[in-house]
Protein backbone atom coordinates (compact mmCIF):
# COMPACT_ATOMS: atom_id res chain seq x y z
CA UNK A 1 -10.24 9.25 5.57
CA UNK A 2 -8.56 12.37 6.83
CA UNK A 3 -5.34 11.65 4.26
CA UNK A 4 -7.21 10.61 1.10
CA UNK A 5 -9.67 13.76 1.29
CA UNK A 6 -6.76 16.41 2.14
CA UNK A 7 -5.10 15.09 -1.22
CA UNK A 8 -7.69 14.84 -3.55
CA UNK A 9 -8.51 18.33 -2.79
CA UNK A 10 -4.70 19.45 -2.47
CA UNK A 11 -3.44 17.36 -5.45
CA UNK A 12 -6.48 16.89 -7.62
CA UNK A 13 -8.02 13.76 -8.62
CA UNK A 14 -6.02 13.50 -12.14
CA UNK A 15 -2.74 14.03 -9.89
CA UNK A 16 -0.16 11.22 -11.15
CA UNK A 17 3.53 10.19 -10.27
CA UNK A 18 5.82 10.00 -12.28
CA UNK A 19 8.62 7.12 -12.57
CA UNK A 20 11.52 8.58 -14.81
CA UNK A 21 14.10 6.33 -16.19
CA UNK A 22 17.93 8.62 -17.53
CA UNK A 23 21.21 7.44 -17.93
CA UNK A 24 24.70 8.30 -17.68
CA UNK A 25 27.48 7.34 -20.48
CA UNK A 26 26.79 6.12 -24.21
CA UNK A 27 25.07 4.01 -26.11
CA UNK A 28 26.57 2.31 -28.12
CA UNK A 29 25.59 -0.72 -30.41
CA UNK A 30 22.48 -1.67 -28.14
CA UNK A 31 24.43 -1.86 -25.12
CA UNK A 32 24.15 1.01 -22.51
CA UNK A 33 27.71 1.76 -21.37
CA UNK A 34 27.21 3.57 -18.07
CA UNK A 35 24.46 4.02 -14.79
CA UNK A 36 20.45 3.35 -15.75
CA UNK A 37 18.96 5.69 -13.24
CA UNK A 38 15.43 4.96 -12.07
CA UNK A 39 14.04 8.21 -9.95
CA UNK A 40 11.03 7.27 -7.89
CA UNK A 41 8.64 10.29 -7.36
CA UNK A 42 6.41 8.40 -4.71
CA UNK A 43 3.61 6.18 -6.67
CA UNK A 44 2.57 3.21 -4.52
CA UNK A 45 1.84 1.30 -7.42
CA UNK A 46 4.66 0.19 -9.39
CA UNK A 47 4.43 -3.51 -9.80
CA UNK A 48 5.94 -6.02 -11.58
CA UNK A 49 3.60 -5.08 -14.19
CA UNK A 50 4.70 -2.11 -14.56
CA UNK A 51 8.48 -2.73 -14.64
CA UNK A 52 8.09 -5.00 -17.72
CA UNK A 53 6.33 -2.64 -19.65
CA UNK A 54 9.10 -0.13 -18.81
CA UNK A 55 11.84 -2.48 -19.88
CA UNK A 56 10.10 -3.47 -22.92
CA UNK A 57 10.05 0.18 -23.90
CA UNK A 58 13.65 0.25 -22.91
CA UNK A 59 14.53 -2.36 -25.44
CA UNK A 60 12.05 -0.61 -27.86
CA UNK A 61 14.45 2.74 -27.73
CA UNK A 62 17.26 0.27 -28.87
CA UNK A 63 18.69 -1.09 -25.55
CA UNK A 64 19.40 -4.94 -25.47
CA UNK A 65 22.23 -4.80 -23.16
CA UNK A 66 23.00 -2.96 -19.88
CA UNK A 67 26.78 -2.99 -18.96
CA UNK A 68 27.17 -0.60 -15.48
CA UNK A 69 24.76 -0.49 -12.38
CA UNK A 70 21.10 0.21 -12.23
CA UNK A 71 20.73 3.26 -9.06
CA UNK A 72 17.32 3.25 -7.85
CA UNK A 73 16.81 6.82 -6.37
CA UNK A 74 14.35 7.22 -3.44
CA UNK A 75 15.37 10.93 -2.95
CA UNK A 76 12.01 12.63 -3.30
CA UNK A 77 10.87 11.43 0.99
CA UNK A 78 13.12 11.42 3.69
CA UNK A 79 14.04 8.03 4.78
CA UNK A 80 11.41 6.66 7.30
CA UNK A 81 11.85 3.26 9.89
CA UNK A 82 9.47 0.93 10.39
CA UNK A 83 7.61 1.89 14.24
CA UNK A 84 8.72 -0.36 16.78
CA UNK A 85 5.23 -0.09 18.21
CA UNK A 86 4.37 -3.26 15.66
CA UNK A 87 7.98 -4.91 15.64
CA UNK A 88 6.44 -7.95 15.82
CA UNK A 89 4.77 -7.29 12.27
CA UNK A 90 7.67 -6.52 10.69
CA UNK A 91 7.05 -8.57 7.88
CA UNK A 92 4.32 -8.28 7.60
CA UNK A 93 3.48 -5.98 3.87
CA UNK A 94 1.42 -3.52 5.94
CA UNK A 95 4.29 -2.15 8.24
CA UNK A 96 5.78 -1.62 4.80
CA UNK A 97 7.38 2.22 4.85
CA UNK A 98 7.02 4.77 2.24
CA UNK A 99 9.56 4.78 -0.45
CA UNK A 100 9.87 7.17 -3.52
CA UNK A 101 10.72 4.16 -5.22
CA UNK A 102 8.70 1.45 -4.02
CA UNK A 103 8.81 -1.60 -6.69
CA UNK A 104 5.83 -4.07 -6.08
CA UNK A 105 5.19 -3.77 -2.61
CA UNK A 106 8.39 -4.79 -1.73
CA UNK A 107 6.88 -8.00 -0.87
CA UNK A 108 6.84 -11.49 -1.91
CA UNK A 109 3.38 -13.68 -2.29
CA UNK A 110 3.59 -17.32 -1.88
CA UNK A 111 0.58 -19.07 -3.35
CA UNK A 112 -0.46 -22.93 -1.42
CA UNK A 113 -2.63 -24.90 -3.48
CA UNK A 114 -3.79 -27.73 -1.92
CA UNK A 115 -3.41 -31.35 -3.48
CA UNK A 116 -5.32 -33.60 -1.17
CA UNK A 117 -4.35 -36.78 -3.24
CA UNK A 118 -0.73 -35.98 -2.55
CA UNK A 119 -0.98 -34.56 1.21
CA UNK A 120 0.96 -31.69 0.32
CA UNK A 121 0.10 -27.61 -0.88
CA UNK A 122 2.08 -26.86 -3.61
CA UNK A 123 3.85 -23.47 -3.75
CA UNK A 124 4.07 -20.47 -6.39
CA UNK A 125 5.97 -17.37 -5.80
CA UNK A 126 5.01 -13.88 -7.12
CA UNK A 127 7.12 -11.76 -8.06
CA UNK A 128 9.59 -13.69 -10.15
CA UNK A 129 12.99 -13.05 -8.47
CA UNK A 130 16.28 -14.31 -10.10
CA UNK A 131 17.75 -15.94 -6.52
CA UNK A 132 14.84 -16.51 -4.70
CA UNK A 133 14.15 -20.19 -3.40
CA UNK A 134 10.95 -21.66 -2.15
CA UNK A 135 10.09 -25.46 -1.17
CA UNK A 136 7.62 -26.58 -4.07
CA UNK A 137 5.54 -28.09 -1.97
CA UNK A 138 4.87 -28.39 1.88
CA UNK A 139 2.68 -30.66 4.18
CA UNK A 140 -0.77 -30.04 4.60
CA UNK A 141 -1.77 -30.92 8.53
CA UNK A 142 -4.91 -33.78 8.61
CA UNK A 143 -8.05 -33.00 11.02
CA UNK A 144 -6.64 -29.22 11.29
CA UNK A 145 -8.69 -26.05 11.26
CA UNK A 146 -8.22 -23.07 9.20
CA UNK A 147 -8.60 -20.39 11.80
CA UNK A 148 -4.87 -19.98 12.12
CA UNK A 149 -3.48 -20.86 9.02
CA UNK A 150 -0.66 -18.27 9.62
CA UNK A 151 0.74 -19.12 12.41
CA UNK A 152 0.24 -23.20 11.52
CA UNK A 153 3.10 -22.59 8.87
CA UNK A 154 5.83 -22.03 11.13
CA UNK A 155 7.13 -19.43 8.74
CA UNK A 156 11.02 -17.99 9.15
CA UNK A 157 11.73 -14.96 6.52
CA UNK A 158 14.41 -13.46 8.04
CA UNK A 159 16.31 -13.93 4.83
CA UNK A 160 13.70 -13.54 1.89
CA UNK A 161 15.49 -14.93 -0.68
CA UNK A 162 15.06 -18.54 1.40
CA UNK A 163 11.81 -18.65 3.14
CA UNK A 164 11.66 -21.52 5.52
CA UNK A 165 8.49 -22.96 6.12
CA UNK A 166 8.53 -25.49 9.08
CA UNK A 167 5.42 -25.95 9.62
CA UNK A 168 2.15 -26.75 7.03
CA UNK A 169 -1.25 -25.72 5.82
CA UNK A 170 -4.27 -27.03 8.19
CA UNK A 171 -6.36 -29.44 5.77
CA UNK A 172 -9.41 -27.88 5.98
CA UNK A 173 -7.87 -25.10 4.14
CA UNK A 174 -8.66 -24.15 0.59
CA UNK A 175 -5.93 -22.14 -1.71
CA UNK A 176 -4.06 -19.47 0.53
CA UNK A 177 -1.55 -16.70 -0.33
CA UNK A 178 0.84 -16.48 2.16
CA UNK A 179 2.57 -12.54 1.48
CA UNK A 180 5.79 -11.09 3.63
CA UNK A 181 8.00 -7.86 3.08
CA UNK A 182 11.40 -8.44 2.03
CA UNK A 183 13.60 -6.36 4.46
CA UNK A 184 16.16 -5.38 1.85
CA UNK A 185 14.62 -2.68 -0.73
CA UNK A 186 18.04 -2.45 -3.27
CA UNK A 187 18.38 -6.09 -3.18
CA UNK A 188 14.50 -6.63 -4.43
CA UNK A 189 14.67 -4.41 -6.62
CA UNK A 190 18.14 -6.09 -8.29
CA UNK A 191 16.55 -9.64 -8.29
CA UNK A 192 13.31 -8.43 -9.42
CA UNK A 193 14.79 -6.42 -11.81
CA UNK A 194 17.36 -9.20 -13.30
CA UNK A 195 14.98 -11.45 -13.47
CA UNK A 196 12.32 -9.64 -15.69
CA UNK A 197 15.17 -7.65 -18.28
CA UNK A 198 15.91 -11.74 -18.53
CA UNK A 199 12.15 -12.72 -19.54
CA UNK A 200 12.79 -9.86 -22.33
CA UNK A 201 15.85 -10.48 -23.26
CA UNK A 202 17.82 -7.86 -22.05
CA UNK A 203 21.52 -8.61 -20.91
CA UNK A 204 22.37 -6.69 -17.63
CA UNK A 205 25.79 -7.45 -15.65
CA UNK A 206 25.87 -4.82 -12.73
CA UNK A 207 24.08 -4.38 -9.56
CA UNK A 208 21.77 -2.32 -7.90
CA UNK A 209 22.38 1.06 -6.07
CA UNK A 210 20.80 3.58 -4.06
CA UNK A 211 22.09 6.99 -5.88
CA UNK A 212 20.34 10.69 -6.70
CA UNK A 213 19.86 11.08 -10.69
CA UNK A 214 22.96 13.84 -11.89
CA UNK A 215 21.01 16.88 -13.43
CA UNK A 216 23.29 16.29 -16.32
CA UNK A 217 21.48 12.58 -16.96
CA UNK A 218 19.89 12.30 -20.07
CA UNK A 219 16.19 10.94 -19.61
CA UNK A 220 15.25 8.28 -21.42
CA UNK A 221 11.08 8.28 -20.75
CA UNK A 222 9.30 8.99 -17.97
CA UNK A 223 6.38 6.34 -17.04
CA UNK A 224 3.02 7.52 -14.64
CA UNK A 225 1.13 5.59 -12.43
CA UNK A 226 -2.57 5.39 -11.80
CA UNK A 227 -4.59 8.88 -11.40
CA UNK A 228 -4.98 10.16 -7.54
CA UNK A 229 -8.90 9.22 -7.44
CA UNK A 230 -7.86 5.57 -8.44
CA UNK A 231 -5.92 5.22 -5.97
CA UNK A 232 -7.24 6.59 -3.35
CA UNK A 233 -10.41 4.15 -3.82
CA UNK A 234 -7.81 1.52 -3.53
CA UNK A 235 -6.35 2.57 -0.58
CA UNK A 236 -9.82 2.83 1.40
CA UNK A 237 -11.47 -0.34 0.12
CA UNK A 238 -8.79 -2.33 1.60
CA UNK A 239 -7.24 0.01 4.18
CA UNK A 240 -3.95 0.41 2.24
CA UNK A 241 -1.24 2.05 4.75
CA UNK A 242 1.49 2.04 2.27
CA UNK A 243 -0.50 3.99 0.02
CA UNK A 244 -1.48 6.46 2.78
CA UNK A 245 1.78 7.00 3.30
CA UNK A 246 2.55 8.22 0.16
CA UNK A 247 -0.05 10.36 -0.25
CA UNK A 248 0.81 12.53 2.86
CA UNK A 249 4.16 12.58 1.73
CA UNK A 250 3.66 13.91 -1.30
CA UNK A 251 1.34 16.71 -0.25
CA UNK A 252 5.02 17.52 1.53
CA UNK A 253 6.96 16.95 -1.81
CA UNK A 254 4.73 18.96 -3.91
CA UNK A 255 4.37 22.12 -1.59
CA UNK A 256 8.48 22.05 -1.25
CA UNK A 257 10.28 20.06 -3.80
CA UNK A 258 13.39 21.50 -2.87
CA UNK A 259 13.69 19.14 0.28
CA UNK A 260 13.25 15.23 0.53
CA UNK A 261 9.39 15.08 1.51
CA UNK A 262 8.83 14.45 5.82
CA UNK A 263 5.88 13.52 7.68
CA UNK A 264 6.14 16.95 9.80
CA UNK A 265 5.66 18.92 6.77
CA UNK A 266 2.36 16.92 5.37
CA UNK A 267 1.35 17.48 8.88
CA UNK A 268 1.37 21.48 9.10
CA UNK A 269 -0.06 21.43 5.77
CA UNK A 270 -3.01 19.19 6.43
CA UNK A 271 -3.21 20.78 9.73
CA UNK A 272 -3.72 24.13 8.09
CA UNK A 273 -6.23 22.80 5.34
CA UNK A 274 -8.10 21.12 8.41
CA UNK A 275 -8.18 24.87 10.32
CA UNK A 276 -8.92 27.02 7.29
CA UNK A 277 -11.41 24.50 4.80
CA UNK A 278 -12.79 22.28 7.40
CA UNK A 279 -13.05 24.14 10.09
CA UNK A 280 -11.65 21.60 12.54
CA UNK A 281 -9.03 23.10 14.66
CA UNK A 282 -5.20 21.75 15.15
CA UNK A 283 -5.89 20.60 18.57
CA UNK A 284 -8.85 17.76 17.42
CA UNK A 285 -6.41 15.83 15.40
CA UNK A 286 -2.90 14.41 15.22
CA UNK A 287 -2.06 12.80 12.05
CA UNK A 288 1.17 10.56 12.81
CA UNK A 289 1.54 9.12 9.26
CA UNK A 290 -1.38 9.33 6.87
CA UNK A 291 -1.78 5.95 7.68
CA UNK A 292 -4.25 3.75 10.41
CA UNK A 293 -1.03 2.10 11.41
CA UNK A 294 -0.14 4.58 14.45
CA UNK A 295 -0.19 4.73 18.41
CA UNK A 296 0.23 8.23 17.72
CA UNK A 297 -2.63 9.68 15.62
CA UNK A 298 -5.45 10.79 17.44
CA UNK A 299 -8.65 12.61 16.27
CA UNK A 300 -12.05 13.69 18.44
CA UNK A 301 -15.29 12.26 17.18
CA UNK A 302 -16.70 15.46 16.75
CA UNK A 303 -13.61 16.77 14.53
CA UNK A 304 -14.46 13.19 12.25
CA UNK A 305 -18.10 14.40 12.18
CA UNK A 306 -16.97 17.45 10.94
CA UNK A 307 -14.86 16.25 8.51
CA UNK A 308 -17.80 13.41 6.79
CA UNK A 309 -19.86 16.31 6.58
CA UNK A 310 -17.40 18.80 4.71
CA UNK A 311 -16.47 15.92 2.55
CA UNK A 312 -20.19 15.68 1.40
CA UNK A 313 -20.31 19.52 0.26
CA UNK A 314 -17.12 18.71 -1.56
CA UNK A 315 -16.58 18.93 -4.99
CA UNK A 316 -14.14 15.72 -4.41
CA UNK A 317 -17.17 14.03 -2.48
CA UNK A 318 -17.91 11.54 -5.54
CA UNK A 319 -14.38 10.35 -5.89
CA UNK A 320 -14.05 10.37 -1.67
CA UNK A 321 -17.53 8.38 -0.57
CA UNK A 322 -16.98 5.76 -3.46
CA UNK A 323 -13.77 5.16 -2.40
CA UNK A 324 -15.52 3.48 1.46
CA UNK A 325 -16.04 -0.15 1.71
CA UNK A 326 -19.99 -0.63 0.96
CA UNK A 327 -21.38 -2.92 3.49
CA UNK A 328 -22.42 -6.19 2.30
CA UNK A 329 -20.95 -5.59 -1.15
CA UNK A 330 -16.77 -5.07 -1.12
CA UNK A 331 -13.86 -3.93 0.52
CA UNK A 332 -13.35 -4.09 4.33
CA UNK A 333 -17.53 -4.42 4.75
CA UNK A 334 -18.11 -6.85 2.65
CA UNK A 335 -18.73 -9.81 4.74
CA UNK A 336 -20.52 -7.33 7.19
CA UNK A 337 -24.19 -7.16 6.74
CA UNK A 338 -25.41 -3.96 8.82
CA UNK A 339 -26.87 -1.67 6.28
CA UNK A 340 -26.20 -3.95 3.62
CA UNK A 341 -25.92 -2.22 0.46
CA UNK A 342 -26.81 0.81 1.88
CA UNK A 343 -23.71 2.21 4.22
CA UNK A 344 -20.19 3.32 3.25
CA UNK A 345 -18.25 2.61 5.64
CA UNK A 346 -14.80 2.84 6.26
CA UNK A 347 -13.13 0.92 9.24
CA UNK A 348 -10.11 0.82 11.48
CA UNK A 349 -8.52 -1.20 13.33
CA UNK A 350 -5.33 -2.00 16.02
CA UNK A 351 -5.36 -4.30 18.76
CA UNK A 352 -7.06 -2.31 21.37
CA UNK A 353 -9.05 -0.30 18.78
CA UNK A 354 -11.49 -0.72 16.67
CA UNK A 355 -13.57 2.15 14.46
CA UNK A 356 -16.01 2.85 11.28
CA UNK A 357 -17.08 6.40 9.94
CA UNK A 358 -18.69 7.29 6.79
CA UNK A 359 -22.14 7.80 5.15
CA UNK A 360 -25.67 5.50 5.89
CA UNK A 361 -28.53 6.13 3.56
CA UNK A 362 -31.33 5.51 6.23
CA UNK A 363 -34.60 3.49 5.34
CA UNK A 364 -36.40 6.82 4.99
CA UNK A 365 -34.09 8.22 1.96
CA UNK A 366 -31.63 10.29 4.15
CA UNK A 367 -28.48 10.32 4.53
CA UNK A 368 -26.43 10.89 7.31
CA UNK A 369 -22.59 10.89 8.07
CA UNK A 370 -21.38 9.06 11.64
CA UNK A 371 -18.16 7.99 13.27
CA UNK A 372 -17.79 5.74 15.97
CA UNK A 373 -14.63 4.14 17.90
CA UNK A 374 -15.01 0.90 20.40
CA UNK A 375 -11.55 1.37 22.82
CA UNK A 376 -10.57 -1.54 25.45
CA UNK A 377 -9.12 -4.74 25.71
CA UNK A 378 -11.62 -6.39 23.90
CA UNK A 379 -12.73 -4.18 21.26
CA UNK A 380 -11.44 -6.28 17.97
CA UNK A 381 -13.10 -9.21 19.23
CA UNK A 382 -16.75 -8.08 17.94
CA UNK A 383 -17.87 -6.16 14.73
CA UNK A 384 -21.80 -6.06 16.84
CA UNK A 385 -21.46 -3.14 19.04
CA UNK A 386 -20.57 -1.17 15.96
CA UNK A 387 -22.46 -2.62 13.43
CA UNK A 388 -25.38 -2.42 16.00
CA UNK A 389 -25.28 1.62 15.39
CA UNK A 390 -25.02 1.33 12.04
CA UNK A 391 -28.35 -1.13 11.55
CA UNK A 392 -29.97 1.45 14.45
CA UNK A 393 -29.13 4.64 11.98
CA UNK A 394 -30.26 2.69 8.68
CA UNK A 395 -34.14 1.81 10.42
CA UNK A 396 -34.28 5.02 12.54
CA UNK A 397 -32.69 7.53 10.58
């Protein structure tokens, strides 16, 4: 809430990224003699989607053939780790770390269809990768629950290219999409990249590098994502941390684009906007990421309070409140029926942790904003004790 707020009033709600594709050598014939540079400037969103329409408009400029290596540059934030505090999640697409130059996620989806008649799921993979190998079908497990579909699987993807799945899908399962993070970010780009030049036609021998873009490269077309306000309704519907991420970041890479962006910068400059526009001082809140995912962030429920109720005088207010979950109706709330229709709401939760802040129109026509945070042991195990306040605000408010 803190992160999307600081950067549509930092940024602007129109703010885009920009994806530039330049090259080094000639051009000769149709075929590009030389290094395609692709220079990331931090948009979460570049998909698959994306990609193809850029290659398309490749081949449009007169490109049909790519002879040299395509370098992927991720300069514009410092390199970041994954926290060890969630090793265990590792692959799981919402550790995923920012990158400047993040293609798709970096994940792969694995769709399993049932086919009762046959016993089996089948299986569909998403993104189209030129060496990556999935079984086309695996066993679906008779008189099985679907409470723990996940873990019934058995799943190894320590090498993402060959997913093993040793388990199977309980039976009582419908259609599931089974997503992990590939651990190698130049070597998902490369297959993901080979494979969809191939779908248009494009011949590319090379490989994939990590490499900054010479000044002296001559740019080709530069592609933007999504406006800010888009986004950032994405990113609290669904509790996006990637996109978090980037969004902090880039508050650092726009205030000094002379250095690679760092999570220390965003923080004295969200800290400052926090003291001086919000009026909630340094000491109430320590942003770790931009992100939910952190052991590290902490915030006081009075500095939250604070914080809902600046957001409602701001002029960003329509593109920040539409951006919550709405109970009842989508998002994060929507199979949660406290308020229904009539709170915006948007949640958190780690093991250990569970919260919800945002804005209840009460029975009686008035609004009010509220945070709350359940700590302990068993605090995930229950949405009631929260959604209890919220249905208490809604009839008494």
């Amino acid at each position: 809430m803190i992160t999307t707020l600081a950067a549509l009033e930092l940024l602007g709600p129109a703010y885009r990224w920009k994806t530039s594709y330049a090259y080094q050598g000639k051009i000769v014939s149709g075929t590009l003699k030389g290094t395609l540079y692709i220079r990331g400037s931090g948009d979460p969103k570049y998909v698959v989607g994306n990609l193809w329409r850029d290659l398309a408009r490749l081949k449009s400029q007169g490109i049909y053939r790519i002879e040299g290596n395509i370098a992927i540059d991720r300069s514009r934030f410092a390199r970041e780790h994954q926290d060890p505090e969630f090793k265990d999640d590792w692959d799981r697409p919402y550790t995923a770390v920012a990158d400047a130059a993040l293609l798709n996620f970096q994940s792969v989806s694995l769709t399993l269809k049932p086919d009762v008649k046959r016993s089996v799921a089948e299986v569909f993979a998403q993104p189209a990768m030129s060496d990556l190998q999935v079984p086309q079908t695996i066993p679906l497990i008779a008189g099985q629950a679907c409470v723990r579909w996940r873990q019934a699987l058995q799943a190894d993807v320590k090498n993402g290219l060959r997913p093993k799945i040793r388990g199977g899908l309980p039976g009582a399962c419908e259609e599931k999409t089974f997503s992990y993070l590939f651990d190698d970010s130049n070597r998902y780009w490369e297959s993901v990249f080979r494979s969809t030049a191939a779908q248009l036609s494009i011949l590319w021998r090379g490989k994939v590098v990590e490499a900054k873009t010479p000044e002296n490269a001559i740019v080709l077309f530069d592609a933007w994502s999504e406006e800010l306000a888009q986004l950032v309704r994405q990113t609290n519907k669904f509790s996006n941390n990637v996109f978090a991420k980037h969004m902090m970041l880039t508050l650092a890479a726009e205030a000094h684009p002379e250095k690679p962006a760092d999570y220390e910068t965003a923080r004295r400059l969200i800290g400052k906007w926090l003291d001086n526009r919000v009026g909630v001082k340094p000491s109430e809140v320590f942003i770790d990421n931009g992100s939910g995912l952190s052991r590290k962030s902490r915030v006081t429920a009075q500095a939250m309070t604070a914080l809902i109720e600046y957001g409602w005088k701001s002029p960003r207010m329509p593109d920040w409140v539409t951006s919550f979950p709405i109970a009842g109706i989508d998002g994060t709330m929507k199979k949660r029926q406290a308020a229904a229709g009539s709170a915006y709401v948007k949640t958190g939760l780690l093991n250990g942790v569970k919260s919800a802040g945002g804005i209840i129109q009460a029975a009686s026509g008035k609004r009010y904003g509220f945070f709350c945070v359940v700590e302990g042991a068993r605090a995930t195990e229950s949405d009631q004790p929260i959604d209890a306040l919220i249905e208490w605000v809604f009839t008494n408010g």
